[in-house]
C-alpha atoms as a PDB file:
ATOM      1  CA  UNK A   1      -0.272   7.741  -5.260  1.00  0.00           C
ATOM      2  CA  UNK A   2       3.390   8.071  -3.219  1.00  0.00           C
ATOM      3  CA  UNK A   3       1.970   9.711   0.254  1.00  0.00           C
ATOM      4  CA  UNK A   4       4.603   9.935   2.950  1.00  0.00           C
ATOM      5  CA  UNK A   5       3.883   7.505   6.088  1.00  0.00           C
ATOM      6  CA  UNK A   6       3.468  10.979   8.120  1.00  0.00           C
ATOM      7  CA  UNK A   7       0.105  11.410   5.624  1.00  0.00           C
ATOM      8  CA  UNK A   8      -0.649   7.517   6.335  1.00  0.00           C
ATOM      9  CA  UNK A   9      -0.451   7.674  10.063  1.00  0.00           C
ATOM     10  CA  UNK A  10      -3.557  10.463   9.657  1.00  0.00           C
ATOM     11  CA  UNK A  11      -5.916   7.585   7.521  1.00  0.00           C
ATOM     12  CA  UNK A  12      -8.078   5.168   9.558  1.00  0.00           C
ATOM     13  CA  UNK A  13      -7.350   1.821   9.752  1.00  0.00           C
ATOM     14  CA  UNK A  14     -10.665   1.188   7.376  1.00  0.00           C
ATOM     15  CA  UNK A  15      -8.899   4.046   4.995  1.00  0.00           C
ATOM     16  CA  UNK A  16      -5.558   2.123   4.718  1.00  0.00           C
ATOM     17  CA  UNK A  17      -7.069  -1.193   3.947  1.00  0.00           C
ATOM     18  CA  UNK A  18      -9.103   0.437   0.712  1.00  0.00           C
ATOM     19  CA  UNK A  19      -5.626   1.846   0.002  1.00  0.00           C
ATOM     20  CA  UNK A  20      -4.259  -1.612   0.439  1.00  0.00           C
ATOM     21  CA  UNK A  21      -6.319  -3.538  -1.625  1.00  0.00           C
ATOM     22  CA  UNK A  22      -6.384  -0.710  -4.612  1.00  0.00           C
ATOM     23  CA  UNK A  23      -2.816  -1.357  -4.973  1.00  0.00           C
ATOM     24  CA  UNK A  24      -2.765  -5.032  -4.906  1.00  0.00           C
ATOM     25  CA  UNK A  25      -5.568  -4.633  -8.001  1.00  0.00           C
ATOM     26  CA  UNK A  26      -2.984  -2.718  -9.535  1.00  0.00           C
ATOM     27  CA  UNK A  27       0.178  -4.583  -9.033  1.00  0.00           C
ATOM     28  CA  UNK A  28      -2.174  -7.484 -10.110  1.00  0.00           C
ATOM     29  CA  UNK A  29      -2.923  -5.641 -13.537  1.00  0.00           C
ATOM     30  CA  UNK A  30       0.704  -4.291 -13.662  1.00  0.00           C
ATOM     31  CA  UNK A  31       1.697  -8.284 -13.462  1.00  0.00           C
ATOM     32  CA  UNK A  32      -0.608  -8.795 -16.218  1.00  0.00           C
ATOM     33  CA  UNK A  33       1.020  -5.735 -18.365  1.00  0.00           C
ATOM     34  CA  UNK A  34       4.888  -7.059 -17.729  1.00  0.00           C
ATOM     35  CA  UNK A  35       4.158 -10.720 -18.800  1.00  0.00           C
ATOM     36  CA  UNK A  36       1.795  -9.415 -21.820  1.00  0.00           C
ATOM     37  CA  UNK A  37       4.953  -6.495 -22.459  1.00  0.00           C
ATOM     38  CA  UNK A  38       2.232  -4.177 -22.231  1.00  0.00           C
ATOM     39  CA  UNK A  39       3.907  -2.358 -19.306  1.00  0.00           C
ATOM     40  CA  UNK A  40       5.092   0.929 -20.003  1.00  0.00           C
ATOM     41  CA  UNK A  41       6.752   2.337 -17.204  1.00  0.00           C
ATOM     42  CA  UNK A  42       7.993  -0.521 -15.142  1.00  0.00           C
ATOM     43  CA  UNK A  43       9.787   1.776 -12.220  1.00  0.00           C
ATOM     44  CA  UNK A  44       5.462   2.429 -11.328  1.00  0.00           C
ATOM     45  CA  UNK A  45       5.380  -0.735 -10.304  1.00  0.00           C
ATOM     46  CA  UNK A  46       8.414  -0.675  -8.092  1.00  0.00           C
ATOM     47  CA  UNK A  47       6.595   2.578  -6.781  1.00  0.00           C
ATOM     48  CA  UNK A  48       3.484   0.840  -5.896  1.00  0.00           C
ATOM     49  CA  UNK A  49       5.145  -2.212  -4.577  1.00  0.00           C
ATOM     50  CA  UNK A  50       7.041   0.653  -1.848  1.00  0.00           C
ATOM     51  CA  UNK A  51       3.680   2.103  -1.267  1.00  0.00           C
ATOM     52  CA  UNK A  52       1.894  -0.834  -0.606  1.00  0.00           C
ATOM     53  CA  UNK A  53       4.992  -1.911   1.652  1.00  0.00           C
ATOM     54  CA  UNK A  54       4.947   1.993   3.729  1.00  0.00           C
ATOM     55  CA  UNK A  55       0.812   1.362   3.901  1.00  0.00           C
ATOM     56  CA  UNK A  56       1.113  -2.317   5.798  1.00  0.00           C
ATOM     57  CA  UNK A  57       3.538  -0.972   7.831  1.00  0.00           C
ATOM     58  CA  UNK A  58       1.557   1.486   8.799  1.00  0.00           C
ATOM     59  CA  UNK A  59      -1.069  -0.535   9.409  1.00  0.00           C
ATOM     60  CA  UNK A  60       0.761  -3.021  11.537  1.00  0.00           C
ATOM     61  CA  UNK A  61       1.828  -0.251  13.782  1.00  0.00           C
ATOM     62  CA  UNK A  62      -1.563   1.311  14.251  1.00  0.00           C
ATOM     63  CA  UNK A  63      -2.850  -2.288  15.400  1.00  0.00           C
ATOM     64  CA  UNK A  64       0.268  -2.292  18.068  1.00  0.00           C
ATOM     65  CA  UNK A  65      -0.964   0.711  19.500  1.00  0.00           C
ATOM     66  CA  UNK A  66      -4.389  -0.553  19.279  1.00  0.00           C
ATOM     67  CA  UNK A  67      -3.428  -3.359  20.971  1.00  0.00           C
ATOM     68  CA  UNK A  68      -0.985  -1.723  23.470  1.00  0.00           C
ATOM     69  CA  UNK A  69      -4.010   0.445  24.711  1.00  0.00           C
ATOM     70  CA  UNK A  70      -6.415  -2.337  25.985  1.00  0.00           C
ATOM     71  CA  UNK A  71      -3.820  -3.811  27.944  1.00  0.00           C
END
């Protein structure tokens, strides 16, 4: 799922929270996986933890310039 933050910036805010959520259900299960040694590729989850990381960034900004608009 690695998108670049240009791609993110292009998502709605309602978009990036789906996105959000999705990959906390998966670093959830990928938890699950490492303490079960069920995990086979652990450098995923170090991927997802980044993307999740890029997305809430993205997110923050977008509700800066949200904010930065009504005033």
């Amino acid at each position: 799922m690695a998108t670049t933050a240009k791609e993110l910036h292009e998502l709605s805010l309602e978009d990036l929270s789906r996105r959000a959520d999705e990959l906390r259900a998966t670093l959830f299960q990928d938890q699950l996986k490492l303490k079960t040694g069920a995990l086979d590729n652990p450098s995923e989850r170090t991927g997802h933890k980044r993307d999740l990381a890029r997305i809430l960034t993205v997110i923050t900004q977008k509700n800066i310039a949200q904010k930065a608009k009504k005033s």
